[in-house]
PDB file of N, CA and C in Angstrom:
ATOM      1  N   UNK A   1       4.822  -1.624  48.895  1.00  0.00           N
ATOM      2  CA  UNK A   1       4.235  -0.841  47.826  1.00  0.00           C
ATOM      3  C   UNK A   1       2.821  -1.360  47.539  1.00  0.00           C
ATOM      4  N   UNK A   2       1.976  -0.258  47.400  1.00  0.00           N
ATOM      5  CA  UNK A   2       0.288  -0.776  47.016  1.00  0.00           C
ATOM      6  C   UNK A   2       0.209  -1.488  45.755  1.00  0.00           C
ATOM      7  N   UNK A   3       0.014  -2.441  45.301  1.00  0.00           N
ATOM      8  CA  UNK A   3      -0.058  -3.047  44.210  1.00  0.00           C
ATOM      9  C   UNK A   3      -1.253  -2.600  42.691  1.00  0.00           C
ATOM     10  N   UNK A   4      -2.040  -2.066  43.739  1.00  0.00           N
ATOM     11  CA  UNK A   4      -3.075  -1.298  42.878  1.00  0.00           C
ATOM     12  C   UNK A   4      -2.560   0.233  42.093  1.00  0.00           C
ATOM     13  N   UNK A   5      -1.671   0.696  43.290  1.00  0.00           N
ATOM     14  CA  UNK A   5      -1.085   1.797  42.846  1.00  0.00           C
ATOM     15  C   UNK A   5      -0.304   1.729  41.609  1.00  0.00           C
ATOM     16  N   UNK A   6       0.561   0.425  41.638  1.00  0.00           N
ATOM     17  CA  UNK A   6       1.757  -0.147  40.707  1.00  0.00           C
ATOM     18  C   UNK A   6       1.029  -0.271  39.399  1.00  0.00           C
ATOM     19  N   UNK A   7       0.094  -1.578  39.300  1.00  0.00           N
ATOM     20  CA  UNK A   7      -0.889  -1.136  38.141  1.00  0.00           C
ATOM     21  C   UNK A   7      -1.298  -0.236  37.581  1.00  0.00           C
ATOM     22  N   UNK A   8      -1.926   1.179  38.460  1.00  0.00           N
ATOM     23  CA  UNK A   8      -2.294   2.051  37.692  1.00  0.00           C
ATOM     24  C   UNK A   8      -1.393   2.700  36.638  1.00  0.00           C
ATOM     25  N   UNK A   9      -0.403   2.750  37.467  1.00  0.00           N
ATOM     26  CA  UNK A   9       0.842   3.640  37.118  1.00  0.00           C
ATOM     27  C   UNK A   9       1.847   2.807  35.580  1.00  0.00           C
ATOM     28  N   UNK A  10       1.515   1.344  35.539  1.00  0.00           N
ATOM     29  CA  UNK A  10       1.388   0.804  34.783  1.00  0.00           C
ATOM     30  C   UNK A  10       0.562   0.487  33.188  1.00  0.00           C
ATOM     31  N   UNK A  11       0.150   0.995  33.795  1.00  0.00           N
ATOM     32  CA  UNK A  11      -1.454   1.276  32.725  1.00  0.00           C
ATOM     33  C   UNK A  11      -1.464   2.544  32.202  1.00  0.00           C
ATOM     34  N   UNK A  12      -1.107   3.798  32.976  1.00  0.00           N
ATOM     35  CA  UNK A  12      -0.577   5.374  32.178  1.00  0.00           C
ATOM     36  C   UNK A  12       0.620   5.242  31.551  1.00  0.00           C
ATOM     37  N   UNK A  13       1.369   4.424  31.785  1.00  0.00           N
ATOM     38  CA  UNK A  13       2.742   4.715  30.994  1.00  0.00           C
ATOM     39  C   UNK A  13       2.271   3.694  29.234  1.00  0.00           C
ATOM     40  N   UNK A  14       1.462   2.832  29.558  1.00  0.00           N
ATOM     41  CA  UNK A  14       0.946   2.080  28.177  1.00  0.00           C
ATOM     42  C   UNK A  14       0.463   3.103  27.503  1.00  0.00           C
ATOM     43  N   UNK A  15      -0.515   3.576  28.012  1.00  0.00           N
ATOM     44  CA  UNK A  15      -1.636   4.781  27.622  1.00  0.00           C
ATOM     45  C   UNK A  15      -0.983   5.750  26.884  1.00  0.00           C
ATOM     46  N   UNK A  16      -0.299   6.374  27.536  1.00  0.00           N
ATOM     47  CA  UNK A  16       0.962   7.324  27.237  1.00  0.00           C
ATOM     48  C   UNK A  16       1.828   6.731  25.856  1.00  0.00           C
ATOM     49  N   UNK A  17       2.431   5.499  25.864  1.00  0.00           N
ATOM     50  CA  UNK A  17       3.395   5.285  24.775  1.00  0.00           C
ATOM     51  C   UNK A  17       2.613   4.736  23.604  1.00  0.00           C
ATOM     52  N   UNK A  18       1.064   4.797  24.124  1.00  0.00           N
ATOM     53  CA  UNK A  18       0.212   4.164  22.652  1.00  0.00           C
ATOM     54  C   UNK A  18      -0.324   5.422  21.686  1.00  0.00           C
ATOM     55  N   UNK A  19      -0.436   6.351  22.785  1.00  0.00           N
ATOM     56  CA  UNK A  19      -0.731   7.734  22.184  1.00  0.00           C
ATOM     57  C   UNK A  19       0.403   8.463  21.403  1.00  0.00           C
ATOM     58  N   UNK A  20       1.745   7.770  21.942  1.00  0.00           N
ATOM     59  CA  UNK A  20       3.205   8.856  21.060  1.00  0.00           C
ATOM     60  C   UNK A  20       3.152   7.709  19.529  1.00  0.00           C
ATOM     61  N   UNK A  21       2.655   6.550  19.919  1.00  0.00           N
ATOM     62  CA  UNK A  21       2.701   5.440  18.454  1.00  0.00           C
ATOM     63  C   UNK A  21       2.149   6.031  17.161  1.00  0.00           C
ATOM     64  N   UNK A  22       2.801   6.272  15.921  1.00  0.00           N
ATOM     65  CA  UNK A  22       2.394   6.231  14.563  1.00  0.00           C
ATOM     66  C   UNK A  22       1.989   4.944  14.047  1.00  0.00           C
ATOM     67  N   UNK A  23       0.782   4.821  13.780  1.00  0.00           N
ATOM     68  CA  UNK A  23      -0.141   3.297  13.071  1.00  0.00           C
ATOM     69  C   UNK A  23       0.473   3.193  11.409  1.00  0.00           C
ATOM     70  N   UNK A  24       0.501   2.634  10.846  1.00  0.00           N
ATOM     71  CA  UNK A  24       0.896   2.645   9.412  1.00  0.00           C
ATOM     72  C   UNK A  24       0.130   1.889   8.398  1.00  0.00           C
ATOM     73  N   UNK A  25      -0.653   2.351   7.740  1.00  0.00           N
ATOM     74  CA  UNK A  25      -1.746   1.268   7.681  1.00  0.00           C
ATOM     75  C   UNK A  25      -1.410   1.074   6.145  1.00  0.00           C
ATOM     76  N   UNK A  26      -1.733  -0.190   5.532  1.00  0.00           N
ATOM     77  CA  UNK A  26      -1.429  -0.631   4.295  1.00  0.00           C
ATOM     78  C   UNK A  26      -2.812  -1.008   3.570  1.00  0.00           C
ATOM     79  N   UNK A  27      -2.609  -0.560   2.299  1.00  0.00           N
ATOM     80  CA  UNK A  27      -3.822  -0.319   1.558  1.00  0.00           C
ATOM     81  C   UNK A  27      -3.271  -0.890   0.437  1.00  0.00           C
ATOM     82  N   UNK A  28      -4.477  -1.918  -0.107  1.00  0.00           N
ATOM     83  CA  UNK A  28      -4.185  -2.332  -1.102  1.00  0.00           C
ATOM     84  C   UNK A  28      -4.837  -2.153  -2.325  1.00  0.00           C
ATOM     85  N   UNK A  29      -4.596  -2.180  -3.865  1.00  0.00           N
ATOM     86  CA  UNK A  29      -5.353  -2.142  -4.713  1.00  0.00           C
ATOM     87  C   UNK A  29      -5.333  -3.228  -5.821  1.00  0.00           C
ATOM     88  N   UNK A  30      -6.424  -3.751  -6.087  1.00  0.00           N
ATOM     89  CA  UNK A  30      -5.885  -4.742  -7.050  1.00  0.00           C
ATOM     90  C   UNK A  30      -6.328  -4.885  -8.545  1.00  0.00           C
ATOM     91  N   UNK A  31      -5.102  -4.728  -8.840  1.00  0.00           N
ATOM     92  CA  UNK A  31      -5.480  -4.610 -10.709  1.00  0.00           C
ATOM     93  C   UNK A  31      -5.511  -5.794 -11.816  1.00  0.00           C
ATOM     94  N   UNK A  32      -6.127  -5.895 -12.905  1.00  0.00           N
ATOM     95  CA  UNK A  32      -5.733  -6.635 -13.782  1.00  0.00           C
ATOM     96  C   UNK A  32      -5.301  -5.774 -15.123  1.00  0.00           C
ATOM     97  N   UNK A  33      -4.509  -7.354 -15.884  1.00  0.00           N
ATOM     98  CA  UNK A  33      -3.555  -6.392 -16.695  1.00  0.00           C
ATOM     99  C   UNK A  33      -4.354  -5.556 -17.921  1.00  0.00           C
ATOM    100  N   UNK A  34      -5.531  -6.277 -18.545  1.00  0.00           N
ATOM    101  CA  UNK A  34      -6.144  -5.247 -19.515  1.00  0.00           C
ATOM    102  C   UNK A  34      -7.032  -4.642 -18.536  1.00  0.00           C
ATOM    103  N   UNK A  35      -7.099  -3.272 -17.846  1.00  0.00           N
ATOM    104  CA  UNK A  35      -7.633  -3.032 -17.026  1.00  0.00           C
ATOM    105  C   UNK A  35      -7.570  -1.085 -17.990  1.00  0.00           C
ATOM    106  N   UNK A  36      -8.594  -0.892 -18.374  1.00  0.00           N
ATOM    107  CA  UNK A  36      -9.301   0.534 -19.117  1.00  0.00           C
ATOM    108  C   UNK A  36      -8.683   1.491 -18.718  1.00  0.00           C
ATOM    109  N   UNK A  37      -8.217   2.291 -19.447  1.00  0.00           N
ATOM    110  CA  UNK A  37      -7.654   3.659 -18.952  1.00  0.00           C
ATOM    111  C   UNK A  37      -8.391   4.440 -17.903  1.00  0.00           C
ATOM    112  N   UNK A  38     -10.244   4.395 -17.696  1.00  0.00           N
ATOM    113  CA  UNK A  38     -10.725   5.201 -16.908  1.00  0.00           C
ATOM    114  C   UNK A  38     -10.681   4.505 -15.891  1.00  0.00           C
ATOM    115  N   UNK A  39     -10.994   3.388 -15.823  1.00  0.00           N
ATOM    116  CA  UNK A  39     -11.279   2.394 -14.509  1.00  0.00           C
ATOM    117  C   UNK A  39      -9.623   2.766 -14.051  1.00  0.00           C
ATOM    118  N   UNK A  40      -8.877   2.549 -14.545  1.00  0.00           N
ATOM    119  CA  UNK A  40      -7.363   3.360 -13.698  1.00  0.00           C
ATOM    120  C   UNK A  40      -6.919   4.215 -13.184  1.00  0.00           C
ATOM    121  N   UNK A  41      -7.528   5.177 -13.603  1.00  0.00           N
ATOM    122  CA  UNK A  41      -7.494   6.513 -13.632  1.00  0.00           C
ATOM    123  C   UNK A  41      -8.416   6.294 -12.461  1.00  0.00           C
ATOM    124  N   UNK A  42      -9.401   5.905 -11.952  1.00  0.00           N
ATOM    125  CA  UNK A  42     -10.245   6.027 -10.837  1.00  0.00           C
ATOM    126  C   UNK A  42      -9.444   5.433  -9.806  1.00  0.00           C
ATOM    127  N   UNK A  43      -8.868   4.167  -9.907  1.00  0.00           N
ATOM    128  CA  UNK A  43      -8.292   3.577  -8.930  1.00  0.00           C
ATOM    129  C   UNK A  43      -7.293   4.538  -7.994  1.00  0.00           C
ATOM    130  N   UNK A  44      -6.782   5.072  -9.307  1.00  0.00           N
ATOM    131  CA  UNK A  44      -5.409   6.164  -9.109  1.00  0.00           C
ATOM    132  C   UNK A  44      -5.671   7.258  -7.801  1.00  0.00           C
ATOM    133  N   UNK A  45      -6.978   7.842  -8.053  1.00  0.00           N
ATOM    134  CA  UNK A  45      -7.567   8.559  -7.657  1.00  0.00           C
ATOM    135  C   UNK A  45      -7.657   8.075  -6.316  1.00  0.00           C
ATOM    136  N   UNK A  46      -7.855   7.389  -6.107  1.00  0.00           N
ATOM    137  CA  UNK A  46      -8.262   6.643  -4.808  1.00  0.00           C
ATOM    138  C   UNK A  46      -6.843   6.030  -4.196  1.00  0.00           C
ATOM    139  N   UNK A  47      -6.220   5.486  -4.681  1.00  0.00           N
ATOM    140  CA  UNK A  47      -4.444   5.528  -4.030  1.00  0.00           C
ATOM    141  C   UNK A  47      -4.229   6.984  -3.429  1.00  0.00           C
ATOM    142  N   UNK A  48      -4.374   8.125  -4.641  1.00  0.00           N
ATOM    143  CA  UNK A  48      -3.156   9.357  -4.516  1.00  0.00           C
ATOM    144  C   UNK A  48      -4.136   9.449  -2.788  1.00  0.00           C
ATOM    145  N   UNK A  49      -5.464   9.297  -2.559  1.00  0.00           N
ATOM    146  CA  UNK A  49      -6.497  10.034  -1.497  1.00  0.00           C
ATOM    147  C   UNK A  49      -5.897   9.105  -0.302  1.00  0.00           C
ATOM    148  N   UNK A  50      -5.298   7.852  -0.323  1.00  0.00           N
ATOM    149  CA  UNK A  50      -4.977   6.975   0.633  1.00  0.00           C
ATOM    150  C   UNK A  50      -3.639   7.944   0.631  1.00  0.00           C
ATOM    151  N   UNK A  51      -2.659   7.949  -0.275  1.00  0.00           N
ATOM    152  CA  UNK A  51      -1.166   8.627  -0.149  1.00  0.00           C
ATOM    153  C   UNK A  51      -1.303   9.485   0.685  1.00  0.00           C
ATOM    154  N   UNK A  52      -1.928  10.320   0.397  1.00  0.00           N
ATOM    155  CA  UNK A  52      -2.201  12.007   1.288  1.00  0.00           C
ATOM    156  C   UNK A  52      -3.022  11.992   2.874  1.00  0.00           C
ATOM    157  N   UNK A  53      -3.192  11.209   2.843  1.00  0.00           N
ATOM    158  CA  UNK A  53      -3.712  10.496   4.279  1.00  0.00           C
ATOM    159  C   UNK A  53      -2.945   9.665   4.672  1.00  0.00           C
ATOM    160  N   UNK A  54      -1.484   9.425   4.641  1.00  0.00           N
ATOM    161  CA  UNK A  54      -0.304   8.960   4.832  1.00  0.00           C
ATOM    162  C   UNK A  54      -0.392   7.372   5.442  1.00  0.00           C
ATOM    163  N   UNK A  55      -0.888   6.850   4.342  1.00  0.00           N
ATOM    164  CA  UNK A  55      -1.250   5.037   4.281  1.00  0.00           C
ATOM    165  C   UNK A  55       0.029   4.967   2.588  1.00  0.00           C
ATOM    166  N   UNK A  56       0.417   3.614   2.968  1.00  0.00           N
ATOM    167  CA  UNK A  56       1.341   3.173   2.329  1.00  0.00           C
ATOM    168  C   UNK A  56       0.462   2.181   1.542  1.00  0.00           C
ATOM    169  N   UNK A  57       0.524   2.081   0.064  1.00  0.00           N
ATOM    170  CA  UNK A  57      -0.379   1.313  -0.896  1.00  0.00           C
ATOM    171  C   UNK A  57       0.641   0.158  -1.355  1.00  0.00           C
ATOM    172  N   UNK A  58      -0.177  -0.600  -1.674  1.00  0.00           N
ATOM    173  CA  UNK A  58       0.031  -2.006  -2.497  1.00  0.00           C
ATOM    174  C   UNK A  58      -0.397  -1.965  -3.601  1.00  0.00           C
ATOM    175  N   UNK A  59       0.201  -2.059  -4.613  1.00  0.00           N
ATOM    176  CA  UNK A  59      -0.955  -2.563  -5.865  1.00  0.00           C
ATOM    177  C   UNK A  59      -0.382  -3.869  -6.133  1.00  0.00           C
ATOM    178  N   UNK A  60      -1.681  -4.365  -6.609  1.00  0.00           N
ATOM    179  CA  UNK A  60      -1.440  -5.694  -6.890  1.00  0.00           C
ATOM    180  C   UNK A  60      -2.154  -6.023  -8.329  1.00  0.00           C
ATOM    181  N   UNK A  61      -1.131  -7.101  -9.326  1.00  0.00           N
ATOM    182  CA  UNK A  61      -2.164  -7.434 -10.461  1.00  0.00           C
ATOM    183  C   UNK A  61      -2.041  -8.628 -10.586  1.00  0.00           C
ATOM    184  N   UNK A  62      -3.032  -9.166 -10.962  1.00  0.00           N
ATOM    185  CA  UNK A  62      -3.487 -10.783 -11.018  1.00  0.00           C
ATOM    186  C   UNK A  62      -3.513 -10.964 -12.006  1.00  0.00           C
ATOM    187  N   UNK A  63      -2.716 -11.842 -12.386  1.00  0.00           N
ATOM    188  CA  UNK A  63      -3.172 -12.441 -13.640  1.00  0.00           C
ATOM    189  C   UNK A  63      -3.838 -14.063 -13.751  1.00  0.00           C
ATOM    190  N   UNK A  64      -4.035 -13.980 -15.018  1.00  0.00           N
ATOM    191  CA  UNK A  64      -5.095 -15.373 -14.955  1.00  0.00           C
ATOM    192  C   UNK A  64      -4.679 -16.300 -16.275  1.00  0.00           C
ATOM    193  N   UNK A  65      -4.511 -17.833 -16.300  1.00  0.00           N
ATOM    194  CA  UNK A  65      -4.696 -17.944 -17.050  1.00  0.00           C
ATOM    195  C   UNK A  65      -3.362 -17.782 -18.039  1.00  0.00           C
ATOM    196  N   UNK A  66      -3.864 -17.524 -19.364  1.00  0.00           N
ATOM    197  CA  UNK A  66      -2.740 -17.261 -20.557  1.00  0.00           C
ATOM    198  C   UNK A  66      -2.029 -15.838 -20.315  1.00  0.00           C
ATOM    199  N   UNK A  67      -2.809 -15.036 -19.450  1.00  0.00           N
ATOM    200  CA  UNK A  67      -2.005 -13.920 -19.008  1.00  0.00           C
ATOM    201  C   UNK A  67      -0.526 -13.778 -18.175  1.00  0.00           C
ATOM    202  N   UNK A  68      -0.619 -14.881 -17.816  1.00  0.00           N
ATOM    203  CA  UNK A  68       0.451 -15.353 -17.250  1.00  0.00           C
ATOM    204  C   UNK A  68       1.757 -15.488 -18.263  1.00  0.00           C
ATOM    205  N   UNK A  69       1.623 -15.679 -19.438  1.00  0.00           N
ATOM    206  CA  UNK A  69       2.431 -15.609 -20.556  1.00  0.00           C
ATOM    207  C   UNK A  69       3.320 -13.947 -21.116  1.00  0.00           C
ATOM    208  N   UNK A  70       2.537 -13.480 -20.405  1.00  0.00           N
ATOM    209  CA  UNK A  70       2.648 -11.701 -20.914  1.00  0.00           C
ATOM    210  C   UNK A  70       2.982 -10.886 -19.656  1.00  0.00           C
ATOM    211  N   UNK A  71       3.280 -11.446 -18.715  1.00  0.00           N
ATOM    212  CA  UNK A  71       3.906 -10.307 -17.579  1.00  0.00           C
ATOM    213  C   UNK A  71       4.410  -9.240 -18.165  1.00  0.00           C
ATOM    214  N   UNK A  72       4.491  -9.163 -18.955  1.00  0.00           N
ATOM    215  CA  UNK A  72       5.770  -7.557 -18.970  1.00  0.00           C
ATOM    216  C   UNK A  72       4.641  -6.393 -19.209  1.00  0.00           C
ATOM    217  N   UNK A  73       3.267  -7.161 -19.535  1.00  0.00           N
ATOM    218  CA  UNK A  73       1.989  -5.781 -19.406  1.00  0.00           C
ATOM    219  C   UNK A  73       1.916  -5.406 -18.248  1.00  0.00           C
ATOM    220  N   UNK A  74       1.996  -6.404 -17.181  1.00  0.00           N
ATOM    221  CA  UNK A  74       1.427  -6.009 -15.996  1.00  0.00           C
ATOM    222  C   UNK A  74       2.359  -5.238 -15.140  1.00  0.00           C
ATOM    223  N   UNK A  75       3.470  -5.490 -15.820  1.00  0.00           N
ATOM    224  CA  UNK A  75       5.070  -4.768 -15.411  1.00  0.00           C
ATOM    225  C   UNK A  75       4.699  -3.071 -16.118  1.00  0.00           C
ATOM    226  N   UNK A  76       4.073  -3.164 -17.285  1.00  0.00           N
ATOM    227  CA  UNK A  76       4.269  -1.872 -17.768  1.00  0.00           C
ATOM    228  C   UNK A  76       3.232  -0.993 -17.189  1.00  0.00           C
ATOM    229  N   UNK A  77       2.024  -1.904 -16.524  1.00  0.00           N
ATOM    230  CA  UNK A  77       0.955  -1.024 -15.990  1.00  0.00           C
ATOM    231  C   UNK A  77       1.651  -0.520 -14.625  1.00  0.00           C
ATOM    232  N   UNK A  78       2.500  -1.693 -14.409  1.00  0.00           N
ATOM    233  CA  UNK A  78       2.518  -0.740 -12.805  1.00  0.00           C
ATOM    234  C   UNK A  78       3.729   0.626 -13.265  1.00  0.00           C
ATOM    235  N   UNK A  79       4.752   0.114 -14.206  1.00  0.00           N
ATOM    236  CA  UNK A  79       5.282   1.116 -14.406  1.00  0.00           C
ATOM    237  C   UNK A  79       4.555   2.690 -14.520  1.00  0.00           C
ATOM    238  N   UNK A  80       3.284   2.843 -15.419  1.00  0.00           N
ATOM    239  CA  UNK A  80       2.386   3.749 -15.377  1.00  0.00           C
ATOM    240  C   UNK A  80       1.859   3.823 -14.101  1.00  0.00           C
ATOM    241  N   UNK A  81       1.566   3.455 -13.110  1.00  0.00           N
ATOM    242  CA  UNK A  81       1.328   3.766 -11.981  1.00  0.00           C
ATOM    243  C   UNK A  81       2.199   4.645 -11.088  1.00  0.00           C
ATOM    244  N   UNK A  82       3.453   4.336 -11.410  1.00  0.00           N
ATOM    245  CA  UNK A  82       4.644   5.118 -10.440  1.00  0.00           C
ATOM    246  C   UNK A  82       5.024   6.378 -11.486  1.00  0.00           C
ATOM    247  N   UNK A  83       4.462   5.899 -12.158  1.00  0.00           N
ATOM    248  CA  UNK A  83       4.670   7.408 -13.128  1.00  0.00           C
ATOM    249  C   UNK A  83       3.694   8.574 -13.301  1.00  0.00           C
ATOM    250  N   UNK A  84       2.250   8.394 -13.125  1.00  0.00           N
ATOM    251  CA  UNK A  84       1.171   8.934 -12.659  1.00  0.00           C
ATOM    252  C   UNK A  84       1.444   9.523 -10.651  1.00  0.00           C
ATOM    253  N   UNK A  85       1.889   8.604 -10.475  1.00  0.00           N
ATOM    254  CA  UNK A  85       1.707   8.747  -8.318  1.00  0.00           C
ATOM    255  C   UNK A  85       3.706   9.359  -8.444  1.00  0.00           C
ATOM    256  N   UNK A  86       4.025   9.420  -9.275  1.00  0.00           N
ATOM    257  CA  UNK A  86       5.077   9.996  -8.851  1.00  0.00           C
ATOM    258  C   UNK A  86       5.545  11.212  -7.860  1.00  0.00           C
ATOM    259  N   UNK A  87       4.525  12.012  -8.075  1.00  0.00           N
ATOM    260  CA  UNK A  87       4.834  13.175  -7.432  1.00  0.00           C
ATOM    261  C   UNK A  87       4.618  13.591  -5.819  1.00  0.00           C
ATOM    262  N   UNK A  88       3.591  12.410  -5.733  1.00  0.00           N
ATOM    263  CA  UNK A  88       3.431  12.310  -4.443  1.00  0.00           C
ATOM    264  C   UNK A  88       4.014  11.075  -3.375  1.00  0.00           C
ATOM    265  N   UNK A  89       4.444  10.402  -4.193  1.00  0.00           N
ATOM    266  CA  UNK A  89       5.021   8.760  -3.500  1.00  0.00           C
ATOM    267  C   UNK A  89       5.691   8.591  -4.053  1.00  0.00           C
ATOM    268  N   UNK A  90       6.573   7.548  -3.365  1.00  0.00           N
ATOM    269  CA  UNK A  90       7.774   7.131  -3.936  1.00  0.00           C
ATOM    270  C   UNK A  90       7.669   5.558  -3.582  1.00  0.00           C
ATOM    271  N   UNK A  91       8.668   4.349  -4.515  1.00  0.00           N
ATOM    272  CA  UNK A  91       8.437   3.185  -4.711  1.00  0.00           C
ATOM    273  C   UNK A  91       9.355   2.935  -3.259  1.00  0.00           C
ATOM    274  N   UNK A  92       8.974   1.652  -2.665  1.00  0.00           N
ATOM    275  CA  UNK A  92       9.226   1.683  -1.439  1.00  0.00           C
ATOM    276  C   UNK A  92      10.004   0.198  -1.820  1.00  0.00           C
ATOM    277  N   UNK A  93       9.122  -0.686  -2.664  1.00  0.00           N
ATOM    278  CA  UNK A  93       9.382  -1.799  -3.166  1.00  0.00           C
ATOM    279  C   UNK A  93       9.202  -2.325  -4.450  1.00  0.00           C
ATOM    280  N   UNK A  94      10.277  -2.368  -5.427  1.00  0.00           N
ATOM    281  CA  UNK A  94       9.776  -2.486  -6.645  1.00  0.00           C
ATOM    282  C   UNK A  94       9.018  -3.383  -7.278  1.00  0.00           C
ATOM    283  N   UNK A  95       8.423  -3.563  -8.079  1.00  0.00           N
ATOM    284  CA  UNK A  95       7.358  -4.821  -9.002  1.00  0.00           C
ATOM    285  C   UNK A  95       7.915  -5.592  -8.730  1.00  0.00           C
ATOM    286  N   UNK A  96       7.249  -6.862  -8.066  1.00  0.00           N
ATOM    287  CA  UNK A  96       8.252  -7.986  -7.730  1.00  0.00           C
ATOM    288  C   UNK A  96       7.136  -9.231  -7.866  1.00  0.00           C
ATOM    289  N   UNK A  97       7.558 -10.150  -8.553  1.00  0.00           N
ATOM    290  CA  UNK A  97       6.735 -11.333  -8.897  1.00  0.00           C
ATOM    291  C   UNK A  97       6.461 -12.550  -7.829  1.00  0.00           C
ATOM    292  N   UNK A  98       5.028 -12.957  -7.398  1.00  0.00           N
ATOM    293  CA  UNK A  98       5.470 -14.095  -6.368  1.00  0.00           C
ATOM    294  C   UNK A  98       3.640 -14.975  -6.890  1.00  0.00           C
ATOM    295  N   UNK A  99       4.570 -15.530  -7.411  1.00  0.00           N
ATOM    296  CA  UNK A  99       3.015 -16.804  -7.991  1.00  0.00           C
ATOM    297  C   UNK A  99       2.734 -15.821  -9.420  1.00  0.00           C
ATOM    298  N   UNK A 100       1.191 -16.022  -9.164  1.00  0.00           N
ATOM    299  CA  UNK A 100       0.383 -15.633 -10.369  1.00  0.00           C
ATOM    300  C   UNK A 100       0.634 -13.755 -10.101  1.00  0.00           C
ATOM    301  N   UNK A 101       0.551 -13.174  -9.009  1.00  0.00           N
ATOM    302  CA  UNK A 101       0.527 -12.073  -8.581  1.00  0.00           C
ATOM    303  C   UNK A 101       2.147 -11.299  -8.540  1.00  0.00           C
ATOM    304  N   UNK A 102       1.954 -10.080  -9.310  1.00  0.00           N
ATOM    305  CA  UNK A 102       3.242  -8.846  -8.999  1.00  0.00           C
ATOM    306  C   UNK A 102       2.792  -7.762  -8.563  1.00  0.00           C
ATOM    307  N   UNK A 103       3.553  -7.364  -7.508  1.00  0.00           N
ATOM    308  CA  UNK A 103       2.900  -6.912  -6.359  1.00  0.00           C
ATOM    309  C   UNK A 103       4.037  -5.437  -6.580  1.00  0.00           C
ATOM    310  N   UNK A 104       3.930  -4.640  -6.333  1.00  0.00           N
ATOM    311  CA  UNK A 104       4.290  -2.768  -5.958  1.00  0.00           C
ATOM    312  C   UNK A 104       3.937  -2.602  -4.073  1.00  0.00           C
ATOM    313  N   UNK A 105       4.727  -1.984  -4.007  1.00  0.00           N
ATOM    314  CA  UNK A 105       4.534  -1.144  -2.880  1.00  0.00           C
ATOM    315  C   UNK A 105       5.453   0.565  -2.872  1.00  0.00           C
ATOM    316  N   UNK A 106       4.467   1.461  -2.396  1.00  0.00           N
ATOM    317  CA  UNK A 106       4.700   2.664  -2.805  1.00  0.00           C
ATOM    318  C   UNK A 106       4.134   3.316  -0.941  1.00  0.00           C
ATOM    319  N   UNK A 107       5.377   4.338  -0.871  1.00  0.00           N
ATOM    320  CA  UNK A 107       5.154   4.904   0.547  1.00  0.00           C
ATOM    321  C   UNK A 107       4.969   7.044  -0.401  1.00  0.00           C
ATOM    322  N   UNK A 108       3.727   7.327   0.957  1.00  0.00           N
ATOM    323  CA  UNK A 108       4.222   9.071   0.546  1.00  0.00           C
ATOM    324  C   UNK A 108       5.330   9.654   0.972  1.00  0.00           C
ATOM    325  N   UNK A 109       5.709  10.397   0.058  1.00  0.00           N
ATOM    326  CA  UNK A 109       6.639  11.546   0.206  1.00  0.00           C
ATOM    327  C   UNK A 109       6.776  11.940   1.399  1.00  0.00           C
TER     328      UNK A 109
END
C-alpha cells in the first residue's frame, strides 16, 4: 500500500469529522454584588446576544472583602438573572459557591 496514499486518506476522514463537530464555546460574565440596575440590564443584553448565538454563559460574582459576609445578595442577583434570561435559557448549573466567587452556568433553549 502507498503510504502517501494512506495519509491522505487519513487526513480527509479528520477533515470530514472536524467539519460534522459542534464547538461549544463558554462565555463568561462577571458581576459584582451592588452592581446598578442599568449596568445589568446591559450585561443582560449581551448574555441573551451570546444565548442566541448558541454559546453557553457563566456568570460570575466576586465578592470582596466584607461582601463576603452577605452572599445571599449575590445569590439574589443571580436569581434575577435566571429570571430576566428565562425565556431563552435554562440553568444548566445552579449558583454554586467556590472561594470568594459564585458562579451560574446557563445553556440556550
Amino acid at each position: 500500500m502507498d503510504y502517501g496514499k494512506y495519509r491522505y486518506e487519513q487526513q480527509k476522514k479528520v477533515k470530514q469529522n472536524k467539519k460534522k463537530q459542534h464547538i461549544v464555546h463558554l462565555k463568561e460574565i462577571r458581576l459584582r454584588p451592588h452592581i446598578d440596575d442599568h449596568d445589568l440590564l446591559t450585561k443582560l443584553n449581551k448574555a441573551q446576544k451570546f444565548l442566541t448565538e448558541g454559546s453557553k454563559m457563566k456568570f460570575t460574582v466576586m465578592f470582596r472583602g466584607r461582601e463576603m459576609a452577605r452572599m445571599d445578595i449575590g445569590r439574589e442577583l443571580l436569581d434575577r438573572v435566571v429570571n430576566t434570561l428565562s425565556d431563552i435559557a435554562k440553568v444548566e448549573k445552579a449558583p454554586e459557591t467556590e472561594g470568594r466567587r459564585m458562579i451560574l452556568i446557563m445553556v440556550p433553549k
